[in-house]
Structures are given as structure tokens and as C-alpha cells.
PDB file of N, CA and C in Angstrom:
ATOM      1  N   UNK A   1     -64.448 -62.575  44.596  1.00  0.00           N
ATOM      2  CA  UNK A   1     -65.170 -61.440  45.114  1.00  0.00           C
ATOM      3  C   UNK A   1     -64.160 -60.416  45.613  1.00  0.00           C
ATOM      4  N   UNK A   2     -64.356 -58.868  45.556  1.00  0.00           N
ATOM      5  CA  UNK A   2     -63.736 -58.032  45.865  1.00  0.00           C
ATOM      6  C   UNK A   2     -63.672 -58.111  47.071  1.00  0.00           C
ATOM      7  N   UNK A   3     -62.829 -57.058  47.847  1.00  0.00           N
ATOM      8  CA  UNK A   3     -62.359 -57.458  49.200  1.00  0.00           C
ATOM      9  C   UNK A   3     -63.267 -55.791  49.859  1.00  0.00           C
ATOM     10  N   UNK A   4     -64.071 -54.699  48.559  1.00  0.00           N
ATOM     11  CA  UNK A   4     -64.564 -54.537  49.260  1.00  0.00           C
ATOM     12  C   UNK A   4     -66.086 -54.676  49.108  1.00  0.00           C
ATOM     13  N   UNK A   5     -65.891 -55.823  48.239  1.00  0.00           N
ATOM     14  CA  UNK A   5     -67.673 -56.209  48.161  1.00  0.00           C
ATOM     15  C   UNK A   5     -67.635 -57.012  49.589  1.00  0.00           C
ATOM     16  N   UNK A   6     -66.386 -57.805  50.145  1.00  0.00           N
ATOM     17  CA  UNK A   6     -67.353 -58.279  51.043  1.00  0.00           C
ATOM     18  C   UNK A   6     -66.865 -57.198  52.481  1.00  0.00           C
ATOM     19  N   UNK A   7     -66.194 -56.441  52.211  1.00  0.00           N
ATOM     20  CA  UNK A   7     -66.286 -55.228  53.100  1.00  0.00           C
ATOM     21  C   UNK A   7     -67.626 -54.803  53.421  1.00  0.00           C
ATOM     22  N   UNK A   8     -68.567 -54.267  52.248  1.00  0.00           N
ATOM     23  CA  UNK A   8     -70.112 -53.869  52.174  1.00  0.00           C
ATOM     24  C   UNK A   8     -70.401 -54.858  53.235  1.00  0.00           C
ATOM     25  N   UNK A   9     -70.502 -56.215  52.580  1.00  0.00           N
ATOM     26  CA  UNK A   9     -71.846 -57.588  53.066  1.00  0.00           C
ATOM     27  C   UNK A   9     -71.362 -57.274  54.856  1.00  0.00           C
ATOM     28  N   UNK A  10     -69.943 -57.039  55.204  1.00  0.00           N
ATOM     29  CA  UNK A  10     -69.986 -57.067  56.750  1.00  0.00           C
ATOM     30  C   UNK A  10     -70.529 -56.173  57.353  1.00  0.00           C
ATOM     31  N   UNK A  11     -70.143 -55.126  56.517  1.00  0.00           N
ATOM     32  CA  UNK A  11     -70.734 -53.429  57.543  1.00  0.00           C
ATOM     33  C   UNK A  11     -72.340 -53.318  57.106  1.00  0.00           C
ATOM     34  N   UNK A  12     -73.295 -54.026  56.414  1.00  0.00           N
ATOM     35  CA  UNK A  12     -74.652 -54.329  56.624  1.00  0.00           C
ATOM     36  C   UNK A  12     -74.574 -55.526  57.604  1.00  0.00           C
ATOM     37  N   UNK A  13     -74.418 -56.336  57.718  1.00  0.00           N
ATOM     38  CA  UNK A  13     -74.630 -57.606  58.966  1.00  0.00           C
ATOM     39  C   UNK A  13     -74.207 -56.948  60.051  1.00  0.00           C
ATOM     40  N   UNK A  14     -73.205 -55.939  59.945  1.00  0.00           N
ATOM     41  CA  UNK A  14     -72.493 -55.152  61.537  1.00  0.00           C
ATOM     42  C   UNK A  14     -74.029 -54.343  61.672  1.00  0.00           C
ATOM     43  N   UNK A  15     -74.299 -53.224  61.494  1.00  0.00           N
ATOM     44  CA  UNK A  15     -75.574 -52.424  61.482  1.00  0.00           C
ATOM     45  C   UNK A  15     -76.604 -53.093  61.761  1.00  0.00           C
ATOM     46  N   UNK A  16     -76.901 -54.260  60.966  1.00  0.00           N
ATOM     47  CA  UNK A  16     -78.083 -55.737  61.410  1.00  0.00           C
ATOM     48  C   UNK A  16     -78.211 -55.796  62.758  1.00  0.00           C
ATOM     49  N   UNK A  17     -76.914 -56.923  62.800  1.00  0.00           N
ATOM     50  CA  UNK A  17     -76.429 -56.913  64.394  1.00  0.00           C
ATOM     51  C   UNK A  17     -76.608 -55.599  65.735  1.00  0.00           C
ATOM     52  N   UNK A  18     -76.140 -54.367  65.098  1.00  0.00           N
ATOM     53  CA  UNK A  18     -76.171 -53.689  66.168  1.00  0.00           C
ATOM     54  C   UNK A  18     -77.470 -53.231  66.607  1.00  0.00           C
ATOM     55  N   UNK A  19     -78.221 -52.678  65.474  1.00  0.00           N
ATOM     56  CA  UNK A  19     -80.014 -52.466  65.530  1.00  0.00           C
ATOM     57  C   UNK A  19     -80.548 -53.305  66.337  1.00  0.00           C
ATOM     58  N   UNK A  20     -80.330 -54.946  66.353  1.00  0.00           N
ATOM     59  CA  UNK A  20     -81.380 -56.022  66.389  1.00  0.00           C
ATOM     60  C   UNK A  20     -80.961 -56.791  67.715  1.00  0.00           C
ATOM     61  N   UNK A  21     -79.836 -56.844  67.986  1.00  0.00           N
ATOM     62  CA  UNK A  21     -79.237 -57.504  68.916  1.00  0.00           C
ATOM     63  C   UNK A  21     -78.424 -56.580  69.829  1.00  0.00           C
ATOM     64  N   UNK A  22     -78.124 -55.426  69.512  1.00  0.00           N
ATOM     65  CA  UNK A  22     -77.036 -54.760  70.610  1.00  0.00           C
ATOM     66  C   UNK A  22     -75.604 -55.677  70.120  1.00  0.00           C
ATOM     67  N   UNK A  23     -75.050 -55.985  69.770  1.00  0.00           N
ATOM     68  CA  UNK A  23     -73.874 -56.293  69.471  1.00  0.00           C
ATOM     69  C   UNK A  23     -73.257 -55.659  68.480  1.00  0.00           C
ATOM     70  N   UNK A  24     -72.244 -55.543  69.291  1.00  0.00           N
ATOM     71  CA  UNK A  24     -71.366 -54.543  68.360  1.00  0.00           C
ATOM     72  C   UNK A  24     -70.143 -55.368  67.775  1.00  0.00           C
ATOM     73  N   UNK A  25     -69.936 -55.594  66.210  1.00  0.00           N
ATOM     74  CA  UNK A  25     -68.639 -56.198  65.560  1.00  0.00           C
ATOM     75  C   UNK A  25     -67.616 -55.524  64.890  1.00  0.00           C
ATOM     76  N   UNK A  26     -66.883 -55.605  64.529  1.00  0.00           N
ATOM     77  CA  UNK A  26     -65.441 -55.445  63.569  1.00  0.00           C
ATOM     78  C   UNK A  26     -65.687 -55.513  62.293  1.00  0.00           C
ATOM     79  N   UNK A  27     -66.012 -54.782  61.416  1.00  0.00           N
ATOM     80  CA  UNK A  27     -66.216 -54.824  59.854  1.00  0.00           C
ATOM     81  C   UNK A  27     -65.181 -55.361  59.102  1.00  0.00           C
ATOM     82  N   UNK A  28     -63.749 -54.939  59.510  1.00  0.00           N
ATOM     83  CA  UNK A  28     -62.598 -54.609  58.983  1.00  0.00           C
ATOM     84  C   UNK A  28     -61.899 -56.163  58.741  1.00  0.00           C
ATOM     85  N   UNK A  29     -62.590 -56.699  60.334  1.00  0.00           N
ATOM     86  CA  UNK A  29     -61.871 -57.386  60.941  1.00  0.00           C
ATOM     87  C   UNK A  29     -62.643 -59.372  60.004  1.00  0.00           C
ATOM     88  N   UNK A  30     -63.985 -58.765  60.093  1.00  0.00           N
ATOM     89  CA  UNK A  30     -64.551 -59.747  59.640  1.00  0.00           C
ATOM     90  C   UNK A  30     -64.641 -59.943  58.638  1.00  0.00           C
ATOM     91  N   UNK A  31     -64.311 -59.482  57.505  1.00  0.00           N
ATOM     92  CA  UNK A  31     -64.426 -59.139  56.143  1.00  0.00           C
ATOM     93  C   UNK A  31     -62.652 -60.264  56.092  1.00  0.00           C
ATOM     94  N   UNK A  32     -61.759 -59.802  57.013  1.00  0.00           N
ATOM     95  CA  UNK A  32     -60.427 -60.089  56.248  1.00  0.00           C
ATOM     96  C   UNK A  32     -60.181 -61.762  57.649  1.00  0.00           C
ATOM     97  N   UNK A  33     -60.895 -62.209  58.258  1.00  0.00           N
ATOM     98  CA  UNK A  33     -60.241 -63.529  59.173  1.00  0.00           C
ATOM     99  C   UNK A  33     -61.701 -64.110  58.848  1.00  0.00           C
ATOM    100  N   UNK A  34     -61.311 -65.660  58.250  1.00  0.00           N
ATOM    101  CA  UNK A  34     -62.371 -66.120  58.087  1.00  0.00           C
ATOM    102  C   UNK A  34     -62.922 -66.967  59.411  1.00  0.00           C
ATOM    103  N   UNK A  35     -62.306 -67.189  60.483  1.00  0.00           N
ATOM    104  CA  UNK A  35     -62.702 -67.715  62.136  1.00  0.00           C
ATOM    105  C   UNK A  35     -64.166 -66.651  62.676  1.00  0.00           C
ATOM    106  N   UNK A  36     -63.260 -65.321  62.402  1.00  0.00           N
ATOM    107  CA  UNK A  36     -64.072 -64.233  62.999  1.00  0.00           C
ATOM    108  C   UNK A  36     -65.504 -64.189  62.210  1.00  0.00           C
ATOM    109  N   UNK A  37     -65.359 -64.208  60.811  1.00  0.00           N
ATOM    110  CA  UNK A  37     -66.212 -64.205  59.895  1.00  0.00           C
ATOM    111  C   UNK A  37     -67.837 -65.397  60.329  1.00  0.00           C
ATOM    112  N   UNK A  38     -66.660 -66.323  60.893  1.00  0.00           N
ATOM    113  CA  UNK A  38     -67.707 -67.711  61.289  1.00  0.00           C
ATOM    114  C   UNK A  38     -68.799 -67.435  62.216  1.00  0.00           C
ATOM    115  N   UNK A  39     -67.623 -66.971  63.142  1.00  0.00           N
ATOM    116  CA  UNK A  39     -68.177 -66.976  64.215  1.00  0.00           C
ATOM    117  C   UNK A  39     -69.325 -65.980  64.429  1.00  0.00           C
ATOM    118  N   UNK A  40     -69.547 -64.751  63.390  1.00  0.00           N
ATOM    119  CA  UNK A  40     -70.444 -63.847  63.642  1.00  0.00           C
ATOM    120  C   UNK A  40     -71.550 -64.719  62.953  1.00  0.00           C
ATOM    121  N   UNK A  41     -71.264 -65.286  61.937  1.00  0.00           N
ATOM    122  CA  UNK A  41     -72.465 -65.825  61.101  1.00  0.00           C
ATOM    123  C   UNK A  41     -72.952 -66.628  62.214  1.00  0.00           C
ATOM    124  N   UNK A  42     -72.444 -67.350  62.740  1.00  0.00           N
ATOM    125  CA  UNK A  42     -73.315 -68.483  64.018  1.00  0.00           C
ATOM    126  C   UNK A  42     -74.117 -67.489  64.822  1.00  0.00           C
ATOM    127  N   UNK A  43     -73.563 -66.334  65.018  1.00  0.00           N
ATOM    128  CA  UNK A  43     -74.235 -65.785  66.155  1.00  0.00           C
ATOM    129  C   UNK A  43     -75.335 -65.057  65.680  1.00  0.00           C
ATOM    130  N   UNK A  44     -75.405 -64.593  63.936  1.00  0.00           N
ATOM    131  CA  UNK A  44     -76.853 -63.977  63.795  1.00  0.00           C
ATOM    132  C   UNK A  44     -77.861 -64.845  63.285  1.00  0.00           C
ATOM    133  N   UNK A  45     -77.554 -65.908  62.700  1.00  0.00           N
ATOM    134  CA  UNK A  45     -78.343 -67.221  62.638  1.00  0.00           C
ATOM    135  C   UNK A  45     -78.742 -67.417  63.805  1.00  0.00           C
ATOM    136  N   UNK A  46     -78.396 -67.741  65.126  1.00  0.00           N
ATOM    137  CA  UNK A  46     -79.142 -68.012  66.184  1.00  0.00           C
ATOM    138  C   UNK A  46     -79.831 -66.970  66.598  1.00  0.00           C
ATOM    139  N   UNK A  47     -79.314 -65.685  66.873  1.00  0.00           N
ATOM    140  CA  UNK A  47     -80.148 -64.377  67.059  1.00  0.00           C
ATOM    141  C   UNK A  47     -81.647 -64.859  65.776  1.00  0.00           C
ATOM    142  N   UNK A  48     -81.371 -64.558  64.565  1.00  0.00           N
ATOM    143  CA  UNK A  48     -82.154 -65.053  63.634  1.00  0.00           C
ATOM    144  C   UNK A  48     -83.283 -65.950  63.906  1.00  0.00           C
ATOM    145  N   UNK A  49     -83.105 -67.497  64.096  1.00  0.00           N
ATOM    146  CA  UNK A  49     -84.238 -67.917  64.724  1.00  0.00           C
ATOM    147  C   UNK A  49     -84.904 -67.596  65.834  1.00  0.00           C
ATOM    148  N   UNK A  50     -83.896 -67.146  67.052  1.00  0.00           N
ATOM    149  CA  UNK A  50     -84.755 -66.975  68.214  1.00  0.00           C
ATOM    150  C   UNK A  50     -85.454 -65.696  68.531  1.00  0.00           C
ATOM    151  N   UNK A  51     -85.118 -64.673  67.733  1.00  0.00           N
ATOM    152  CA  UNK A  51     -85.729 -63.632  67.392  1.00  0.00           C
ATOM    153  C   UNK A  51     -86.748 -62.851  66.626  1.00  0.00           C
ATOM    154  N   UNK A  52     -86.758 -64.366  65.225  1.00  0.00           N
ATOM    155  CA  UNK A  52     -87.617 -63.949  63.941  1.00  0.00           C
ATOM    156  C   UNK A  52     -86.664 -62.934  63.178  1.00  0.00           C
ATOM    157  N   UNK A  53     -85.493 -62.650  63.064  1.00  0.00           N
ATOM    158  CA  UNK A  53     -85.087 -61.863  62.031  1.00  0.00           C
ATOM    159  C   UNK A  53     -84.466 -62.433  60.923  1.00  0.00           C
ATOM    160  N   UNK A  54     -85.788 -62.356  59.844  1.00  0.00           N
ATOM    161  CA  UNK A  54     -85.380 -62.964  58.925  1.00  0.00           C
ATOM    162  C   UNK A  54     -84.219 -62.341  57.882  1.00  0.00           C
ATOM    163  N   UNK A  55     -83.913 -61.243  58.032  1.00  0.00           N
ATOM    164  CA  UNK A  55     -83.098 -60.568  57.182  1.00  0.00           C
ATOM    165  C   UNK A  55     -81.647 -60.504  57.887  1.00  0.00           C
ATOM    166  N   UNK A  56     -81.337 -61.100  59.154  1.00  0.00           N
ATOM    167  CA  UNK A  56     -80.125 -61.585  59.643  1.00  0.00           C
ATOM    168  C   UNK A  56     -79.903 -62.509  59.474  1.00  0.00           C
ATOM    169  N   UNK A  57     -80.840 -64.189  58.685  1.00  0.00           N
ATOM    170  CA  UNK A  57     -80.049 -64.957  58.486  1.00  0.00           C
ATOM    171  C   UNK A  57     -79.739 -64.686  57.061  1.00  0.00           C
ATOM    172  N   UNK A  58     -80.312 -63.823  56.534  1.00  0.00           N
ATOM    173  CA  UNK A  58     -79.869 -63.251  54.969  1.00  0.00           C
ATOM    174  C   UNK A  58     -78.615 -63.081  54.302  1.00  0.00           C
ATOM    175  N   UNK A  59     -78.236 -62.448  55.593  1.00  0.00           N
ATOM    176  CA  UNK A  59     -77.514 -61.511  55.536  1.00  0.00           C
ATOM    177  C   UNK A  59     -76.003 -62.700  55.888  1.00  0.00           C
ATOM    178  N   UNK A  60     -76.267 -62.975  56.527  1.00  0.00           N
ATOM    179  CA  UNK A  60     -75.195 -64.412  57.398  1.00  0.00           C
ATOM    180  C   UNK A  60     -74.759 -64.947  56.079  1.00  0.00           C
ATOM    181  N   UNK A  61     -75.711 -65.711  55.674  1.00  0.00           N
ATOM    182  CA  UNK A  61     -75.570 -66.133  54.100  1.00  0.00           C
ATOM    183  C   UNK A  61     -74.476 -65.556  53.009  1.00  0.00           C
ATOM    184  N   UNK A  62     -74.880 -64.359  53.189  1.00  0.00           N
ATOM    185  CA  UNK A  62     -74.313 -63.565  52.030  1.00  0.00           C
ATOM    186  C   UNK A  62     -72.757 -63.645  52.893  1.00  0.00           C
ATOM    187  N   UNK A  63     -72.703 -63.365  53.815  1.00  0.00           N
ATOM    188  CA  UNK A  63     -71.457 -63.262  54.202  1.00  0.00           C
ATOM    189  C   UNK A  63     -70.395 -64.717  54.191  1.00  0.00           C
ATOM    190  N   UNK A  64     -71.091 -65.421  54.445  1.00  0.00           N
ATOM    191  CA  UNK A  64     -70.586 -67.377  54.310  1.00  0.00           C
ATOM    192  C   UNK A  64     -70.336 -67.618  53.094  1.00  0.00           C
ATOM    193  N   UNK A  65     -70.753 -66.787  51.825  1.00  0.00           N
ATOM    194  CA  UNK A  65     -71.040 -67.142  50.653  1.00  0.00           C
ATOM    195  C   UNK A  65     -69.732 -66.411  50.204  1.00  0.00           C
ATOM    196  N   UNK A  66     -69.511 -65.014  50.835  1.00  0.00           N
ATOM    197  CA  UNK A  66     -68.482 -63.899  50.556  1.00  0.00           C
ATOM    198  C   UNK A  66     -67.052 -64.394  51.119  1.00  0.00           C
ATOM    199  N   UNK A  67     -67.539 -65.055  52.033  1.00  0.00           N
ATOM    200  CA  UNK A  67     -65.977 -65.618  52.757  1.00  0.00           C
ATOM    201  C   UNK A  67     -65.752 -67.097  52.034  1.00  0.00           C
ATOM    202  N   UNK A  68     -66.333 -67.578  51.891  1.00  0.00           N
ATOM    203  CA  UNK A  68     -66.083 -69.338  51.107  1.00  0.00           C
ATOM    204  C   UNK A  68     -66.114 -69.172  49.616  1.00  0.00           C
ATOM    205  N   UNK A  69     -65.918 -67.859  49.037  1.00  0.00           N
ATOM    206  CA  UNK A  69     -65.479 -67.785  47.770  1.00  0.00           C
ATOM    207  C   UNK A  69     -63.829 -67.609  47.365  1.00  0.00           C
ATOM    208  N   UNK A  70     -64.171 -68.654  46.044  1.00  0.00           N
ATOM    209  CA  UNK A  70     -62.359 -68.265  45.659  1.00  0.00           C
ATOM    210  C   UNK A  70     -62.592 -67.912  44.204  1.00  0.00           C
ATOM    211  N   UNK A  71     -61.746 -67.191  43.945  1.00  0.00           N
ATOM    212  CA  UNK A  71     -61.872 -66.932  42.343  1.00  0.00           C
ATOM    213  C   UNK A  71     -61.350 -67.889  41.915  1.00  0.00           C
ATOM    214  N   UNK A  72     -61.484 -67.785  40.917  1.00  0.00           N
ATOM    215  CA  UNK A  72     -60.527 -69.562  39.664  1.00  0.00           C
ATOM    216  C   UNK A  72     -59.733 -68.559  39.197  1.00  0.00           C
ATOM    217  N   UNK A  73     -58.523 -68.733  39.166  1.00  0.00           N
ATOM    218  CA  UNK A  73     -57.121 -68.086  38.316  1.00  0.00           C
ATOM    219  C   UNK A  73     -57.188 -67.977  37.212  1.00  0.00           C
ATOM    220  N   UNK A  74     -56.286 -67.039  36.899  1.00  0.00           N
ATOM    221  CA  UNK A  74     -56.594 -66.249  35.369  1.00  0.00           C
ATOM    222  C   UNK A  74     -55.649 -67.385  34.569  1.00  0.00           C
ATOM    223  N   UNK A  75     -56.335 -67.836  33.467  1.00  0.00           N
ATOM    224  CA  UNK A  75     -55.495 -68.353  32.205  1.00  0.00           C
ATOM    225  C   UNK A  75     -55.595 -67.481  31.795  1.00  0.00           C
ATOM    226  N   UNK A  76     -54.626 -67.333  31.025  1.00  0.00           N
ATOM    227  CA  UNK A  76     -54.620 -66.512  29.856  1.00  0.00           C
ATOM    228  C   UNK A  76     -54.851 -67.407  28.496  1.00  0.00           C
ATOM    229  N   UNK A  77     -55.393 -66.818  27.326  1.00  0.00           N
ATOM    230  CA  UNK A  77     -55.813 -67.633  26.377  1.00  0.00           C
ATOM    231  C   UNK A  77     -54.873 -68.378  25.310  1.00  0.00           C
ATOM    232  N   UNK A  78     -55.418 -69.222  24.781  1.00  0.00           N
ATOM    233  CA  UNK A  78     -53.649 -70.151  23.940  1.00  0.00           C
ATOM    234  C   UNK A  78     -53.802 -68.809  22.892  1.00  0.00           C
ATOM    235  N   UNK A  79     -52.257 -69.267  22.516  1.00  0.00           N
ATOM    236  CA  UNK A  79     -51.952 -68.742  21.443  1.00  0.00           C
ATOM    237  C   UNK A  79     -52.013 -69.467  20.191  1.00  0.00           C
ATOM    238  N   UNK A  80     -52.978 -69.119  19.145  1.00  0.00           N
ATOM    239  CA  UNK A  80     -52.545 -69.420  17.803  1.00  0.00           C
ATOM    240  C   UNK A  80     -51.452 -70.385  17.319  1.00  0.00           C
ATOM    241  N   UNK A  81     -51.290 -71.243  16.915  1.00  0.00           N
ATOM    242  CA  UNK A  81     -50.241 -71.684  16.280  1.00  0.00           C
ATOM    243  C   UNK A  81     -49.919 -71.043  14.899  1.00  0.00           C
ATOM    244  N   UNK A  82     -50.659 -71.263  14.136  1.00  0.00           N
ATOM    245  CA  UNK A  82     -50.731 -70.872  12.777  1.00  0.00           C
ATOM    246  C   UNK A  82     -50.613 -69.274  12.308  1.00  0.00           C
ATOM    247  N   UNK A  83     -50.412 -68.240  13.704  1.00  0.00           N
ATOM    248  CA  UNK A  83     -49.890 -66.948  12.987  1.00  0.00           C
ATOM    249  C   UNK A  83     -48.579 -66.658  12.853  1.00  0.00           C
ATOM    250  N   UNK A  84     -48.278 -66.202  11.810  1.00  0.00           N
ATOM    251  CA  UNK A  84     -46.917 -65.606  11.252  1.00  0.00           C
ATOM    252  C   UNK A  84     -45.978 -64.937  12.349  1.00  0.00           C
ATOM    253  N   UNK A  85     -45.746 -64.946  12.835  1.00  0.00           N
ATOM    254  CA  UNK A  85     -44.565 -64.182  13.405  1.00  0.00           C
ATOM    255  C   UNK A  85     -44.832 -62.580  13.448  1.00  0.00           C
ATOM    256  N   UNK A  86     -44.517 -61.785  14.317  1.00  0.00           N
ATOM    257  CA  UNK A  86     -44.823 -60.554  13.936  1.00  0.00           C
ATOM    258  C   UNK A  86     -43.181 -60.288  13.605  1.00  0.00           C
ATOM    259  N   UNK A  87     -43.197 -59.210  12.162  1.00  0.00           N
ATOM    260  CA  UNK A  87     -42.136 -59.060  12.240  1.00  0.00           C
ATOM    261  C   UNK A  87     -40.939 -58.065  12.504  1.00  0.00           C
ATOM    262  N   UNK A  88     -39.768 -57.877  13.157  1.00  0.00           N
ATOM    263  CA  UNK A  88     -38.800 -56.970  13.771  1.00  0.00           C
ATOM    264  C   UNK A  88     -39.255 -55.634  13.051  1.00  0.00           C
ATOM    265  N   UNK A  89     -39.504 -54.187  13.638  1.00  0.00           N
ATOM    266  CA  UNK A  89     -39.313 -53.409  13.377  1.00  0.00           C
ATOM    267  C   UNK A  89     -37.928 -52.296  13.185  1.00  0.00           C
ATOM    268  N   UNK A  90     -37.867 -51.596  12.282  1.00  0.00           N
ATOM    269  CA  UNK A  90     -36.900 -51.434  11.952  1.00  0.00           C
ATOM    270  C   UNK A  90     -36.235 -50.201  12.522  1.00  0.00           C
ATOM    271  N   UNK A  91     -34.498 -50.291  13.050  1.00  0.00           N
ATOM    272  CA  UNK A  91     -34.260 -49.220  13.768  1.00  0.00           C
ATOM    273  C   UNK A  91     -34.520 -47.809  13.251  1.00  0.00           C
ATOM    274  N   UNK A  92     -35.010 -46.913  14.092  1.00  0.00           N
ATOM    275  CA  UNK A  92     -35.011 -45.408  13.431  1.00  0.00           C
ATOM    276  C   UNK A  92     -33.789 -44.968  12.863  1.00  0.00           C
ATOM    277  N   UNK A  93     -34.166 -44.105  11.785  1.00  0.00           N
ATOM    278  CA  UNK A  93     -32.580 -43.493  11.185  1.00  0.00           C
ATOM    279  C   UNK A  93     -31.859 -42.672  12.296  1.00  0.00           C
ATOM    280  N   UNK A  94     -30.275 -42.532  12.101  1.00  0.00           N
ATOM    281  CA  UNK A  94     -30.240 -42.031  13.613  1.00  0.00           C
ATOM    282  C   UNK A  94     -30.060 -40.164  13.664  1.00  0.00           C
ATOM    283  N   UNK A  95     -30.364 -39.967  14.423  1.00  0.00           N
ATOM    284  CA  UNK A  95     -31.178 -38.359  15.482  1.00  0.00           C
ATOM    285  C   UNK A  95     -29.718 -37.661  14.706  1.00  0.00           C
ATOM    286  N   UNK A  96     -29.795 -36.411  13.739  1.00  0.00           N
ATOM    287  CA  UNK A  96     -28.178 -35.804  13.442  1.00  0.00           C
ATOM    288  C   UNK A  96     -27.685 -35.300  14.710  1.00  0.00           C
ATOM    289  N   UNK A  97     -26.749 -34.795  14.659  1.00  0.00           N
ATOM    290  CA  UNK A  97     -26.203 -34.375  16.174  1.00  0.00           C
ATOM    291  C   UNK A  97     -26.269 -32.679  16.157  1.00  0.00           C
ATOM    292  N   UNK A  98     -26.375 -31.773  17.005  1.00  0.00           N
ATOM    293  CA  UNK A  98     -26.348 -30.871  17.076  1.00  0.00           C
ATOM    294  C   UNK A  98     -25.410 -30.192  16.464  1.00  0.00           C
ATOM    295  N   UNK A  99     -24.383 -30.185  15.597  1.00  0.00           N
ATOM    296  CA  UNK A  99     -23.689 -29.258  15.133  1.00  0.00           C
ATOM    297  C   UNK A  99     -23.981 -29.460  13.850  1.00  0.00           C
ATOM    298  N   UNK A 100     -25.357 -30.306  13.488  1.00  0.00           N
ATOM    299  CA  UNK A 100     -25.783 -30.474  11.406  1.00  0.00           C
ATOM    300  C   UNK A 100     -26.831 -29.764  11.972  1.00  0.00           C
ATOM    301  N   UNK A 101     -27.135 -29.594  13.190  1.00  0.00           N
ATOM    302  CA  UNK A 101     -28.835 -28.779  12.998  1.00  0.00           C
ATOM    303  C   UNK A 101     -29.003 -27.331  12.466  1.00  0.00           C
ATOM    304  N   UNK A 102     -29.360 -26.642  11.577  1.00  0.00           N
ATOM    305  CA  UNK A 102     -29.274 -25.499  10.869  1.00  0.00           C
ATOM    306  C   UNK A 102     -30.031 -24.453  12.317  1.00  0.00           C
ATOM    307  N   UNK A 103     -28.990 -23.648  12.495  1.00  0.00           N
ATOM    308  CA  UNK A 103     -28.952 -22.915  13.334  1.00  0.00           C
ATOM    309  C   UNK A 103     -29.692 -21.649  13.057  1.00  0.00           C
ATOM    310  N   UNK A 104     -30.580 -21.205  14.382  1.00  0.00           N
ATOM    311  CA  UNK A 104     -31.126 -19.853  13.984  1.00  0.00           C
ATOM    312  C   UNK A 104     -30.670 -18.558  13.274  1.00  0.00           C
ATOM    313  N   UNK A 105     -31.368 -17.433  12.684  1.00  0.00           N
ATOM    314  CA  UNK A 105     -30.737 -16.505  11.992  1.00  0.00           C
ATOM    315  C   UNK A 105     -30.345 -14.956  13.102  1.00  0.00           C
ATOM    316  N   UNK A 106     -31.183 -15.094  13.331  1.00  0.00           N
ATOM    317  CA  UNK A 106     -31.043 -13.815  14.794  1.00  0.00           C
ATOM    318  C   UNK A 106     -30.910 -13.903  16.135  1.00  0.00           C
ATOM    319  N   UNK A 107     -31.577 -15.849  16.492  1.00  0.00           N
ATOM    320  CA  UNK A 107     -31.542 -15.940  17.769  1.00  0.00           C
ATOM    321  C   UNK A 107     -32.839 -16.116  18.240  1.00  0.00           C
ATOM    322  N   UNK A 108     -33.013 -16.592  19.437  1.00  0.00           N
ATOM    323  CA  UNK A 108     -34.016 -16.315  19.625  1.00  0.00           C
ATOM    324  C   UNK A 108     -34.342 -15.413  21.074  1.00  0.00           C
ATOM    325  N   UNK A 109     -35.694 -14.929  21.144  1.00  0.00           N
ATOM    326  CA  UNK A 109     -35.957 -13.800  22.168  1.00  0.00           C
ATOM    327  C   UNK A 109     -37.013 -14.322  23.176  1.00  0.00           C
TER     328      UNK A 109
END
């Protein structure tokens, strides 16, 4: 997951939080320490039940889900055995030097 997809999921649970509960959090902060991350999710889950807001434990979720993700590392794909070789390209002929270059007739203006 992108770092600022779960940027988004915090600064909606921050806004959640602040509307519903008066608590004010760290977007920045919770998005990038997964302790801090925890610890907000515990606290709108309980806000959550004891409040009825069902769209703060939603939201908790999404964020537990955003922080306990890992990507799987890039393989890169096999290579072929069976293709040919690509083969050496060949040096350019070389550049004449400035005193074969056929020189202007008047100059230029």
C-alpha cells in the first residue's frame, strides 16, 4: 500500500475522531509509527462501541489493515533460455573532423 493511501485512511479516522469524540490526532504521525497507529485504532473501537459509531470502527479497520500490510517483493520474471543472444551492434563510422567538412561559400550572417 502507498504511503499516501494510508496517509488518506488516517486523515479520515483523524476528522472521525475529531467530529465524534473531540480528540485530536497526528495524521503524519500515524500513517508512518505503527505503536501510534495501534494505539488510535484501540481508542476508536472503544469510542465505537460505547458510542454506536459504526463508521469509526470502519474506519479503525481500514487503518489496521493499512498498517499490517506488506507488499511481496518484486521478482522480476525468468529469462528465456532458448533465445538467441542479442547481437553486438556495430560501431558508428567515425564523425570526419572539421577540417574535411566542406566549408561555407560566403559565410554565414
Amino acid at each position: 500500500m502507498l504511503p499516501s493511501e494510508k496517509l488518506a485512511i488516517a486523515a479520515h479516522l483523524h476528522v472521525l475522531l475529531r467530529r465524534k469524540t473531540g480528540r485530536v490526532t497526528d495524521t503524519e504521525w500515524m500513517a508512518d509509527n505503527l505503536e501510534y497507529a495501534t494505539e488510535v485504532v484501540r481508542f476508536a473501537r472503544q469510542s465505537a462501541s460505547e458510542d454506536g459509531h459504526a463508521d469509526l470502527a470502519e474506519w479503525a479497520d481500514k487503518l489496521e489493515h493499512a498498517m499490517s500490510y506488506q507488499p511481496r517483493p518484486r521478482v522480476p520474471p525468468p529469462r528465456p533460455r532458448d533465445v538467441a543472444p542479442i547481437p553486438a551492434v556495430p560501431a558508428p563510422a567515425s564523425v570526419p573532423v572539421a577540417a574535411e567538412l566542406p566549408r561555407y561559400v560566403r559565410g554565414i550572417r
